[in-house]
C-alpha atoms as a PDB file:
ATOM      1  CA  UNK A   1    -108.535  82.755  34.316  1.00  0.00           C
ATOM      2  CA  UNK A   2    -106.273  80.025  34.007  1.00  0.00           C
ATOM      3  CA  UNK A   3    -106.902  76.700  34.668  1.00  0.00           C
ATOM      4  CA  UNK A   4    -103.376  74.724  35.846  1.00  0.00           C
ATOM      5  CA  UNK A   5    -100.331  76.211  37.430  1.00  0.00           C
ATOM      6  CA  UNK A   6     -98.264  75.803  34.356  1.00  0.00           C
ATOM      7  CA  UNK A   7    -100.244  78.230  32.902  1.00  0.00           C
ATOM      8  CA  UNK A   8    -100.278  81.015  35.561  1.00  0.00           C
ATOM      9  CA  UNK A   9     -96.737  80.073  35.607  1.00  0.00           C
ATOM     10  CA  UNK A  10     -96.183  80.708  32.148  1.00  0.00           C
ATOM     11  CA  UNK A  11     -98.426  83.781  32.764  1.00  0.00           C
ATOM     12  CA  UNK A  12     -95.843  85.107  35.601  1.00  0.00           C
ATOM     13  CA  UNK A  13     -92.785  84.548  33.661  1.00  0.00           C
ATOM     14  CA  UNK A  14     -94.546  86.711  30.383  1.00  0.00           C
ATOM     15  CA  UNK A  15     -94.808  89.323  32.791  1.00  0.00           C
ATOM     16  CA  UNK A  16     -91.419  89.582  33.981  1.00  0.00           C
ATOM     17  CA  UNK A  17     -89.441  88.947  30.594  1.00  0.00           C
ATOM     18  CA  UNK A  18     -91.687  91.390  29.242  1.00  0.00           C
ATOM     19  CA  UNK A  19     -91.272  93.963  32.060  1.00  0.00           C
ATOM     20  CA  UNK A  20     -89.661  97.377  31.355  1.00  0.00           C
ATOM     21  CA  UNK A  21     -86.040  97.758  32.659  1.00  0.00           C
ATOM     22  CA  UNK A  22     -85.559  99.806  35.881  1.00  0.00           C
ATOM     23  CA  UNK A  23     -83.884 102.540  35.234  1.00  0.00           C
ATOM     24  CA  UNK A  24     -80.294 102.606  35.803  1.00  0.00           C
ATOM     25  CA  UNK A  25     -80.241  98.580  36.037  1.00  0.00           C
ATOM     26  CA  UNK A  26     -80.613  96.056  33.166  1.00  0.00           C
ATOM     27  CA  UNK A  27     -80.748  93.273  35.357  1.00  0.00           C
ATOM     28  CA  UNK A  28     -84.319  94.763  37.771  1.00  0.00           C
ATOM     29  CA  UNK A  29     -86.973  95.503  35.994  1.00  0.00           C
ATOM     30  CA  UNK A  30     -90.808  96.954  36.704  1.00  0.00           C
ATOM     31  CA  UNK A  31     -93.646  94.644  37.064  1.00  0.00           C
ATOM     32  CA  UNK A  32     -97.148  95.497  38.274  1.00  0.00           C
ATOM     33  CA  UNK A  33     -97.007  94.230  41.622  1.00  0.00           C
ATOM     34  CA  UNK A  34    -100.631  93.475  42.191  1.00  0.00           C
ATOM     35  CA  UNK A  35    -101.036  91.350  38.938  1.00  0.00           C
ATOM     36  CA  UNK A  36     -97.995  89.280  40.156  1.00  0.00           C
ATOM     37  CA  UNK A  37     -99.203  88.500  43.457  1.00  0.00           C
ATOM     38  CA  UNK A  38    -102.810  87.420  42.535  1.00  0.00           C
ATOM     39  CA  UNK A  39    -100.568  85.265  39.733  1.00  0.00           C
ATOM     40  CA  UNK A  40     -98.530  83.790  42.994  1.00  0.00           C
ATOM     41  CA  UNK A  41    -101.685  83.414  44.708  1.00  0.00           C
ATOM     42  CA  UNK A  42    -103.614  81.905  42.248  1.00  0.00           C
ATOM     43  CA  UNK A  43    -100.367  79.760  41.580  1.00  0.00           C
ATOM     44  CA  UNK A  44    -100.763  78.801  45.932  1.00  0.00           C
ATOM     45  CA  UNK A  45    -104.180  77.946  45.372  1.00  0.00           C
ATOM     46  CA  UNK A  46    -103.829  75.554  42.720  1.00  0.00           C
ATOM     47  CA  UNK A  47    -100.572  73.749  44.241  1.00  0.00           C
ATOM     48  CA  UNK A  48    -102.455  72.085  47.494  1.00  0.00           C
ATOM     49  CA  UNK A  49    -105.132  70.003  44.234  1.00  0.00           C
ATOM     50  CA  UNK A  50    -102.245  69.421  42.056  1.00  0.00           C
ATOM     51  CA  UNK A  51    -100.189  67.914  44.828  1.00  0.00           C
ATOM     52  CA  UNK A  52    -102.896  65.813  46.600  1.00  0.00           C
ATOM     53  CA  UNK A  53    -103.293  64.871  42.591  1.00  0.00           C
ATOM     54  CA  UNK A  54     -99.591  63.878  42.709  1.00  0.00           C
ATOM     55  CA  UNK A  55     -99.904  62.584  46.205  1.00  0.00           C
ATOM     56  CA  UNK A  56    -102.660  60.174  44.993  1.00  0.00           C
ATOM     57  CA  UNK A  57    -100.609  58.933  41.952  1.00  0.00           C
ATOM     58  CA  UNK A  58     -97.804  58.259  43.571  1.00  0.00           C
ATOM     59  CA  UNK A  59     -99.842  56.361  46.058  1.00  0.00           C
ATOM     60  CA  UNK A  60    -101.369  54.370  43.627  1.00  0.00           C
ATOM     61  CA  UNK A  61     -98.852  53.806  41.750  1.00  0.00           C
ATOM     62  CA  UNK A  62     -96.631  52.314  45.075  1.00  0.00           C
ATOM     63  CA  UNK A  63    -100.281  50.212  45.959  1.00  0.00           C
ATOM     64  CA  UNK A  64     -99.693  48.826  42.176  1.00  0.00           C
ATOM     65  CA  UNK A  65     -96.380  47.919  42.714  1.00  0.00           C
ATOM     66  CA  UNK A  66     -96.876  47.035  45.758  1.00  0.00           C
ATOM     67  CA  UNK A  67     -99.866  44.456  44.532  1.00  0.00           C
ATOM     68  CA  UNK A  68     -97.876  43.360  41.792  1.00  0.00           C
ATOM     69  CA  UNK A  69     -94.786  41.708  44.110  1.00  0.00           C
ATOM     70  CA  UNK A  70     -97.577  40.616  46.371  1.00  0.00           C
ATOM     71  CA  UNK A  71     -98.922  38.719  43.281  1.00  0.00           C
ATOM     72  CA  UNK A  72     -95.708  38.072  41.994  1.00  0.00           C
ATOM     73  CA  UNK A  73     -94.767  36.736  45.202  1.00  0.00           C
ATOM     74  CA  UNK A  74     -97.931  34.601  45.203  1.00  0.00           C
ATOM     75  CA  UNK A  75     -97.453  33.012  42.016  1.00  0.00           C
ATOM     76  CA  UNK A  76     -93.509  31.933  42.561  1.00  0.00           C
ATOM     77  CA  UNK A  77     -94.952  30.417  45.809  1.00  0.00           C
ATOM     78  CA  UNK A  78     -97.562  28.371  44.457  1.00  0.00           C
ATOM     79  CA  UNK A  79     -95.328  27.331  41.215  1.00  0.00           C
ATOM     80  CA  UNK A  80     -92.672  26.448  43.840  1.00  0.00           C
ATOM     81  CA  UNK A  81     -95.609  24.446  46.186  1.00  0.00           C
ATOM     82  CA  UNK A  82     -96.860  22.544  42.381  1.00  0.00           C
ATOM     83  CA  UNK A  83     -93.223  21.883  42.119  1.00  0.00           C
ATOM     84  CA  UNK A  84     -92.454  19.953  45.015  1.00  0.00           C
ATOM     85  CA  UNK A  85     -95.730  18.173  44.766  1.00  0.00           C
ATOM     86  CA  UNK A  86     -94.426  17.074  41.622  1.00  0.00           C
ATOM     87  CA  UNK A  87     -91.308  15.999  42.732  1.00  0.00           C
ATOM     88  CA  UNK A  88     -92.793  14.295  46.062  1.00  0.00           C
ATOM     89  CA  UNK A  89     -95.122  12.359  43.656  1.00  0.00           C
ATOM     90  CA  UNK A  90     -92.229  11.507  41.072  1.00  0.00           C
ATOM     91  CA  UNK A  91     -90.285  10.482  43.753  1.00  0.00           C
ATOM     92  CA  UNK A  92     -93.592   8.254  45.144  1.00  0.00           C
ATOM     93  CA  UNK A  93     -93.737   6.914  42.314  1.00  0.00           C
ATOM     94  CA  UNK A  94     -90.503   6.014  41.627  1.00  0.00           C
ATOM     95  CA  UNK A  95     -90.422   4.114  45.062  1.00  0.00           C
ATOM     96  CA  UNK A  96     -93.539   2.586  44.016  1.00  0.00           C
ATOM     97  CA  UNK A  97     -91.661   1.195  40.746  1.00  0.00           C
ATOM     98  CA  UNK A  98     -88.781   0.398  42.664  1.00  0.00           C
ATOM     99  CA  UNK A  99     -91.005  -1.652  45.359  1.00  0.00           C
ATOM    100  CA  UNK A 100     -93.015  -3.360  42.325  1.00  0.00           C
ATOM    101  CA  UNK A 101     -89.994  -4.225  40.555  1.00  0.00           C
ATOM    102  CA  UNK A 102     -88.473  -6.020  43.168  1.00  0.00           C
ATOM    103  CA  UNK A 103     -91.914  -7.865  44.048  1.00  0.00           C
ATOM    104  CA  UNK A 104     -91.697  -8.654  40.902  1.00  0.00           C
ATOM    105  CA  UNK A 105     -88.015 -10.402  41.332  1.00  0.00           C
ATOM    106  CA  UNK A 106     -88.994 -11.703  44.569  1.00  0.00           C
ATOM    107  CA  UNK A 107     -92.198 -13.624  43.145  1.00  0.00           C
ATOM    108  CA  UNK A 108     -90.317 -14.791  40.048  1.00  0.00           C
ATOM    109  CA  UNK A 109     -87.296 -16.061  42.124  1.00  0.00           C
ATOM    110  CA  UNK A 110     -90.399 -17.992  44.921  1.00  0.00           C
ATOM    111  CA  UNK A 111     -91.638 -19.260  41.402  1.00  0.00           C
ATOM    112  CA  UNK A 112     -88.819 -21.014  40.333  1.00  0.00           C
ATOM    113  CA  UNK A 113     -87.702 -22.303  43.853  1.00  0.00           C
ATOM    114  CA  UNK A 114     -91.381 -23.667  44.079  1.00  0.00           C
ATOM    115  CA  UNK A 115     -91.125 -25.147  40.191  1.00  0.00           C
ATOM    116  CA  UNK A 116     -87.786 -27.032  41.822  1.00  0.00           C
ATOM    117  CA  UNK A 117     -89.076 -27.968  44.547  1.00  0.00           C
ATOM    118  CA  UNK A 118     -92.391 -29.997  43.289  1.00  0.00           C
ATOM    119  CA  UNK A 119     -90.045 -30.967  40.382  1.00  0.00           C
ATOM    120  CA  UNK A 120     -87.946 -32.774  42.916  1.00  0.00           C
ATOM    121  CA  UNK A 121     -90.869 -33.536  44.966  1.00  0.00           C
ATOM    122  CA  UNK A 122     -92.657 -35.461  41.883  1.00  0.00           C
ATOM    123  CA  UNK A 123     -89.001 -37.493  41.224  1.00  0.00           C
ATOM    124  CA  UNK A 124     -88.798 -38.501  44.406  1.00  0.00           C
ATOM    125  CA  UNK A 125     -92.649 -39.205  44.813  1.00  0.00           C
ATOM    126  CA  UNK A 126     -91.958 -41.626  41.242  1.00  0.00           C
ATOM    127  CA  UNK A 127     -88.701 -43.131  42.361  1.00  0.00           C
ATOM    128  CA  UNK A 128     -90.379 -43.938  45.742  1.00  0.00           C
ATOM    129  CA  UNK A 129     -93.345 -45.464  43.696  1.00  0.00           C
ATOM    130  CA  UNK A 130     -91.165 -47.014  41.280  1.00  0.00           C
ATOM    131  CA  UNK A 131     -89.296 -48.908  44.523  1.00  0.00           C
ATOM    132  CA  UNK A 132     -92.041 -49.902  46.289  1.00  0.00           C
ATOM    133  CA  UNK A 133     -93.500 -51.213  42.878  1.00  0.00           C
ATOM    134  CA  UNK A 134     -90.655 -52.815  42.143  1.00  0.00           C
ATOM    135  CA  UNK A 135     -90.037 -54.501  45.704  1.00  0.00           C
ATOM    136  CA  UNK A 136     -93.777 -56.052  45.502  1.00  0.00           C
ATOM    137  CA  UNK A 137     -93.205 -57.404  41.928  1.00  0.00           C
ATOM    138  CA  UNK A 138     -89.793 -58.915  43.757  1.00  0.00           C
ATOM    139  CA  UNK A 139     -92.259 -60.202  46.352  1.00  0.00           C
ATOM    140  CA  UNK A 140     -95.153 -61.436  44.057  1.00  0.00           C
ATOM    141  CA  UNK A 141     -92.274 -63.138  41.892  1.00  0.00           C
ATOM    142  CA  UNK A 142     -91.141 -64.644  45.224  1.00  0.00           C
ATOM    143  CA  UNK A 143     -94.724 -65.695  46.090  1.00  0.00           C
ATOM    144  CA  UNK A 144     -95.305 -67.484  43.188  1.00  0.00           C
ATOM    145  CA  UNK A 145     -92.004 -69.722  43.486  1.00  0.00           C
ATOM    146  CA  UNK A 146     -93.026 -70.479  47.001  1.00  0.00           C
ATOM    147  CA  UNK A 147     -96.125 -71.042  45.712  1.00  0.00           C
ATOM    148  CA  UNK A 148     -95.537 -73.467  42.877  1.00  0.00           C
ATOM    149  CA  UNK A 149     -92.788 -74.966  45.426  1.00  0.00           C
ATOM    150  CA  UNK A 150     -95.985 -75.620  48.151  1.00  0.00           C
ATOM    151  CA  UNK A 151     -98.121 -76.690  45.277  1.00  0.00           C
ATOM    152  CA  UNK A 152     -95.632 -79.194  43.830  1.00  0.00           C
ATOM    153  CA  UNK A 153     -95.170 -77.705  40.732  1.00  0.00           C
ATOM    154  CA  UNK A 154     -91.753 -76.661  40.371  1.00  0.00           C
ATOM    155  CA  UNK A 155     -90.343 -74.387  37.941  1.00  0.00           C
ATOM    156  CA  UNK A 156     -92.271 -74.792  34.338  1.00  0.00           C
ATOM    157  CA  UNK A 157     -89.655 -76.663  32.038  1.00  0.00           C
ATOM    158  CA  UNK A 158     -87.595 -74.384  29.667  1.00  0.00           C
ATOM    159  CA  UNK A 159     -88.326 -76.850  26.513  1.00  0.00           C
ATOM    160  CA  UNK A 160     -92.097 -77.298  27.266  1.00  0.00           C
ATOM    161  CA  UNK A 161     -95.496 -75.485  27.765  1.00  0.00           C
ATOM    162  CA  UNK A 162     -96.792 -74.359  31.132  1.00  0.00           C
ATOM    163  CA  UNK A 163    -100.388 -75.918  31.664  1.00  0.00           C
ATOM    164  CA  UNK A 164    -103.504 -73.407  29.952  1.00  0.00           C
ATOM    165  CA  UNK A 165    -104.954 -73.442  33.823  1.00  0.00           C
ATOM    166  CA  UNK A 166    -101.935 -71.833  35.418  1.00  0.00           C
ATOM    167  CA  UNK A 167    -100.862 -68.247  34.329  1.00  0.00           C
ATOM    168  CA  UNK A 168     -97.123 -68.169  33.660  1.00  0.00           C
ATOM    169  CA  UNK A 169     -95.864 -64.976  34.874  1.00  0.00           C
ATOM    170  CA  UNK A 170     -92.475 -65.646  33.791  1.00  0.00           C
ATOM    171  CA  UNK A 171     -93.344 -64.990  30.278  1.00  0.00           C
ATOM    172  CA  UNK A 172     -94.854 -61.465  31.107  1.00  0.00           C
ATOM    173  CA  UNK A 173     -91.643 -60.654  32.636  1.00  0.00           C
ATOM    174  CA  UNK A 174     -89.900 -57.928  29.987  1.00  0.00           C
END
């Protein structure tokens, strides 16, 4: 018995190309009639497994295909997602850079402004010192004429020596 419907269907088409002529017609010929339909039935038989096993396959193989663009679909989603979560971050961070960077400029430029500032602060601290120093020395040098005046001294000579008791501020001056 064969096993697959090729082979009955080889089997069938033995029987007919080897069949006798009919007489009076080369094209008809004479086959046993019962052998050929147990061959068709056989053949009917075998058909329903045979297409349930093509049935299956082709099922399969559109679940496969069908799995793969699901997949496939799946994977260019999530590479899309990781890409713009890339870009996002890059373009955090390049905010990020931008903000530090002009931070940056902003303390630098407070920096200087302050460095200017207490620079001019400390002249004018100095000068203001240097004045008021100045304008008591004025005032001490003015004390000491009134002073000496009060006291009856007068102005020390120019040719002699002041006396060793009094301190001659005049020759500290310069």
């Amino acid at each position: 018995m064969a096993s697959g419907v090729d082979e009955l269907l080889d089997m069938l088409f033995e029987m007919i190309d080897e069949a006798k002529n009919a007489p009076f017609a080369s094209d008809k010929c004479v086959i046993e009639r019962d052998r050929a339909l147990d061959l068709i039935d056989d053949i009917r038989s075998q058909f329903p497994m045979e297409l349930n096993e093509a049935k299956k396959l082709v099922a399969n193989r559109v679940d496969m295909i069908a799995s793969a663009k699901r997949e496939a679909d799946s994977i260019r989603k999530t590479a899309e997602d990781r890409a713009k979560q890339l870009l996002a971050a890059e373009a955090i961070y390049q905010q990020a850079k931008a903000r530090a960077n002009e931070m940056m400029q902003q303390a630098e430029q407070r920096s200087r402004e302050l460095k200017i500032s207490a620079h001019e602060y400390c002249e004018d601290a100095l000068r203001r010192t240097e004045e008021a120093v100045a304008e008591a020395y004025d005032e001490i040098k003015k004390s000491r004429v009134r002073f000496r005046s009060a006291a009856g001294m007068g102005a020390p000579s120019s040719g002699g020596s002041a006396p060793r008791s009094m301190y001659n501020a005049a020759a500290d001056e310069d």
